[in-house]
C-alpha atoms as a PDB file:
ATOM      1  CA  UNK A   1       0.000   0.000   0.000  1.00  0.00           C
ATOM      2  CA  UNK A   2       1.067   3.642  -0.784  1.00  0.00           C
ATOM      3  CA  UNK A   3      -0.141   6.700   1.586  1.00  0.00           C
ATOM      4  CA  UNK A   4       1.662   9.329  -0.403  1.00  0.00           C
ATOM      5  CA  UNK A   5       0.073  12.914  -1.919  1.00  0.00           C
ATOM      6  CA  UNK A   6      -0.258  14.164  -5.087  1.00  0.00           C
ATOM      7  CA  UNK A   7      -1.982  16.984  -7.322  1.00  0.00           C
ATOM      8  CA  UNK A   8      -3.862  14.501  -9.892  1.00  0.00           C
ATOM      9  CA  UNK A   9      -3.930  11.053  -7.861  1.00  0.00           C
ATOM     10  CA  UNK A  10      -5.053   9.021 -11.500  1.00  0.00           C
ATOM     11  CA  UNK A  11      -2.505  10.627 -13.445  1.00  0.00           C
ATOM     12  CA  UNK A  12       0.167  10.154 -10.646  1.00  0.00           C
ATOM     13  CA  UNK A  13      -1.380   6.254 -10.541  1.00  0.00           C
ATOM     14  CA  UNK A  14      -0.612   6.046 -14.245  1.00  0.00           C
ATOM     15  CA  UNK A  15       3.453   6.995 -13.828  1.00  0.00           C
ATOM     16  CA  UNK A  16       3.537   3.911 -10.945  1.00  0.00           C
ATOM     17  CA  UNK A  17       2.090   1.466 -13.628  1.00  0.00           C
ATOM     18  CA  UNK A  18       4.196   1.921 -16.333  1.00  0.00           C
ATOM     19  CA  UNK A  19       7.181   0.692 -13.564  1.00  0.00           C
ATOM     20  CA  UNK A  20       4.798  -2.079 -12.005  1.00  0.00           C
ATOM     21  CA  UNK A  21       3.750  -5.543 -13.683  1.00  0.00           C
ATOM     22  CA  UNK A  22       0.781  -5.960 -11.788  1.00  0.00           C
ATOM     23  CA  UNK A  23      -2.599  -3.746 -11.856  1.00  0.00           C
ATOM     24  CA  UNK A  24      -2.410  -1.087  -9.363  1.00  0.00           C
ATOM     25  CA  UNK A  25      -5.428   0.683  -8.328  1.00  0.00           C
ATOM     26  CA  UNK A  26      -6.626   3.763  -6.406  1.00  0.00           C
ATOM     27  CA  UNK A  27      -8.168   3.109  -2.858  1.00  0.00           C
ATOM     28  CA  UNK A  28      -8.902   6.464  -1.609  1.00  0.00           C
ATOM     29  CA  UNK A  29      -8.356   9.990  -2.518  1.00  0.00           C
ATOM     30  CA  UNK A  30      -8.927  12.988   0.381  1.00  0.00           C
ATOM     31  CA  UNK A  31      -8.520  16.359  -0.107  1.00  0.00           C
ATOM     32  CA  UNK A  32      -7.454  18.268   2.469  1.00  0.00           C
ATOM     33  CA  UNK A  33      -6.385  21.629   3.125  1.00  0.00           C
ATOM     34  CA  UNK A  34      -2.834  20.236   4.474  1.00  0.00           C
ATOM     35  CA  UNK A  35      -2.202  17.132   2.547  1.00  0.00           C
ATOM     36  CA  UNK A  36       1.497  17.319   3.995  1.00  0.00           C
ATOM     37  CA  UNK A  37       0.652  17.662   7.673  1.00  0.00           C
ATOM     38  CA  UNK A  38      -1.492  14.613   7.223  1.00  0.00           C
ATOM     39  CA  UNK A  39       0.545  12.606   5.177  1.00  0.00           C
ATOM     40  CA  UNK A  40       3.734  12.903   7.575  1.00  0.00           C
ATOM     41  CA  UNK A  41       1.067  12.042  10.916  1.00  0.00           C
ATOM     42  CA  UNK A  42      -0.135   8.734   8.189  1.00  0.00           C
ATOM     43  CA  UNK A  43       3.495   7.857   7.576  1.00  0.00           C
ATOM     44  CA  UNK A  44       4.868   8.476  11.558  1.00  0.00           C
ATOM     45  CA  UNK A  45       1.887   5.979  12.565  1.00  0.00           C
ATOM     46  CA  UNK A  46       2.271   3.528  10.422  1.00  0.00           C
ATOM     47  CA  UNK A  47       6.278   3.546  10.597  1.00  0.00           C
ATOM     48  CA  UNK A  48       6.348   0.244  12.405  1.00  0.00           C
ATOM     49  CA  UNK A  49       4.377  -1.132   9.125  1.00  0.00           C
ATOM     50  CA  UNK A  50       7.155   0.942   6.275  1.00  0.00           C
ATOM     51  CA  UNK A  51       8.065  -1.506   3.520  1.00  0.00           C
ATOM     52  CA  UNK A  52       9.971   1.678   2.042  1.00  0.00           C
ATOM     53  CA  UNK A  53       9.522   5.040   1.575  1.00  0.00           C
ATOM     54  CA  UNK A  54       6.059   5.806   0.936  1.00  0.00           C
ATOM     55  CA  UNK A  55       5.314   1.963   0.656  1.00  0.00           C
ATOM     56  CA  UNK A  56       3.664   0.081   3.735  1.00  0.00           C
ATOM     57  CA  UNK A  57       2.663  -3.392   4.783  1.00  0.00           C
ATOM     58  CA  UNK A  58      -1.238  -2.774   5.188  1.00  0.00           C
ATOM     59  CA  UNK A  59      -4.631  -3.771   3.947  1.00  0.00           C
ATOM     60  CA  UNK A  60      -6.561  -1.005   2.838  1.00  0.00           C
ATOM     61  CA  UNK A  61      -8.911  -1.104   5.465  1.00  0.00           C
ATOM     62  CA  UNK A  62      -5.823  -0.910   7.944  1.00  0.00           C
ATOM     63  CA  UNK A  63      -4.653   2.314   5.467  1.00  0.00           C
ATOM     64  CA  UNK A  64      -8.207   3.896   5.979  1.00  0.00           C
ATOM     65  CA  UNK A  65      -8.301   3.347   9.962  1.00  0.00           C
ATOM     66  CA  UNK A  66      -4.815   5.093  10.284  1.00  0.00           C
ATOM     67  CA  UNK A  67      -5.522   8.081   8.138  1.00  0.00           C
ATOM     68  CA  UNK A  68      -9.185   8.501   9.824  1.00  0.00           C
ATOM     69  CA  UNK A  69      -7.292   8.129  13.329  1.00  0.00           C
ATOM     70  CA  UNK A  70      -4.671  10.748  12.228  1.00  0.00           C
ATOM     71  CA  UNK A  71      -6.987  13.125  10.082  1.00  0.00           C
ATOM     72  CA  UNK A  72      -9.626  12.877  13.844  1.00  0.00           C
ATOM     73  CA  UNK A  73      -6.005  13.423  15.956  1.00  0.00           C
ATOM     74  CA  UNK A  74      -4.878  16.589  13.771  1.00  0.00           C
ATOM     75  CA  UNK A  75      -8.834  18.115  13.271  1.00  0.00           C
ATOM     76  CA  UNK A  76      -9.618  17.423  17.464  1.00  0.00           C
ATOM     77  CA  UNK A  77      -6.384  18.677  18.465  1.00  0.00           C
ATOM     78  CA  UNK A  78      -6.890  21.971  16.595  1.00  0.00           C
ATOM     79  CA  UNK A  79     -10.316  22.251  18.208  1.00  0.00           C
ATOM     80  CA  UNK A  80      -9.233  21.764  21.585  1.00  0.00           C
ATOM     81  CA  UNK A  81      -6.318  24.521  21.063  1.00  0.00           C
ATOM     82  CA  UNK A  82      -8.776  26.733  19.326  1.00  0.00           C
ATOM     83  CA  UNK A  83     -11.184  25.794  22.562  1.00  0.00           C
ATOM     84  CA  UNK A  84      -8.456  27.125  24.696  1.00  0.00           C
ATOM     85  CA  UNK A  85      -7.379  29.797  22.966  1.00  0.00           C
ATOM     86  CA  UNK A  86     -10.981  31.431  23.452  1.00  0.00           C
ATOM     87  CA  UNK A  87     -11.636  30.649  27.116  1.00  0.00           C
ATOM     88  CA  UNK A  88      -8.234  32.240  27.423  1.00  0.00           C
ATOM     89  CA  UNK A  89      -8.984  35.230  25.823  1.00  0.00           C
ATOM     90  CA  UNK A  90     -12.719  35.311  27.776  1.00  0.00           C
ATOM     91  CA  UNK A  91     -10.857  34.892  30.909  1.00  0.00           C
ATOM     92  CA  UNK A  92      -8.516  37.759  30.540  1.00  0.00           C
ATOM     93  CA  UNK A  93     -11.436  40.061  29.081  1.00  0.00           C
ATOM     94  CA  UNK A  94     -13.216  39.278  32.272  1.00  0.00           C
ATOM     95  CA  UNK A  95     -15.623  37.187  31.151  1.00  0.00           C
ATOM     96  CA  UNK A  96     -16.477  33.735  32.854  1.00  0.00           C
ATOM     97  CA  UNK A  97     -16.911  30.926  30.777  1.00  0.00           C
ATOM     98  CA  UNK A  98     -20.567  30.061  29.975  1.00  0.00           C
END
């Protein structure tokens, strides 16, 4: 399996098959604001799993259940700073949180 990011995922699908005698195939394709930031959490979590490079030793429902667990991780962790971030600012306004 490859978690890796690119601008047009079928074209970039095409390039792998010309180098690869068996059929490859897309499994998923999510577009995200910061396709980097996610695609380094994917590859740190599943670094245990690295084959090489961008290559890993997963199913595809394994690849889905990491990115979902990173993607949740990255989106709930800005949340809770944005969360913070507010009831700081209310607090030193002088307003209690409701």
């Amino acid at each position: 399996m490859k978690i890796g990011i690119a601008r047009d995922p079928k074209r970039r699908l095409a390039t792998f098959q010309t180098a690869h005698w068996g059929r490859l195939r897309l499994f998923a394709n999510i577009r995200t604001r910061d396709a980097r930031a996610l695609e380094t959490a994917a590859h740190r979590h599943l670094k245990p799993l690295r084959l090489k490079g961008e290559w890993f030793d997963i199913s595809v429902a394994e690849a889905r259940i990491a990115l979902r667990q990173t993607a949740g991780a990255s989106r709930f962790g800005i949340v809770a700073w944005i969360r913070r971030a507010l009831l700081a600012r209310r607090i030193r306004r002088g307003r209690h949180p409701s």
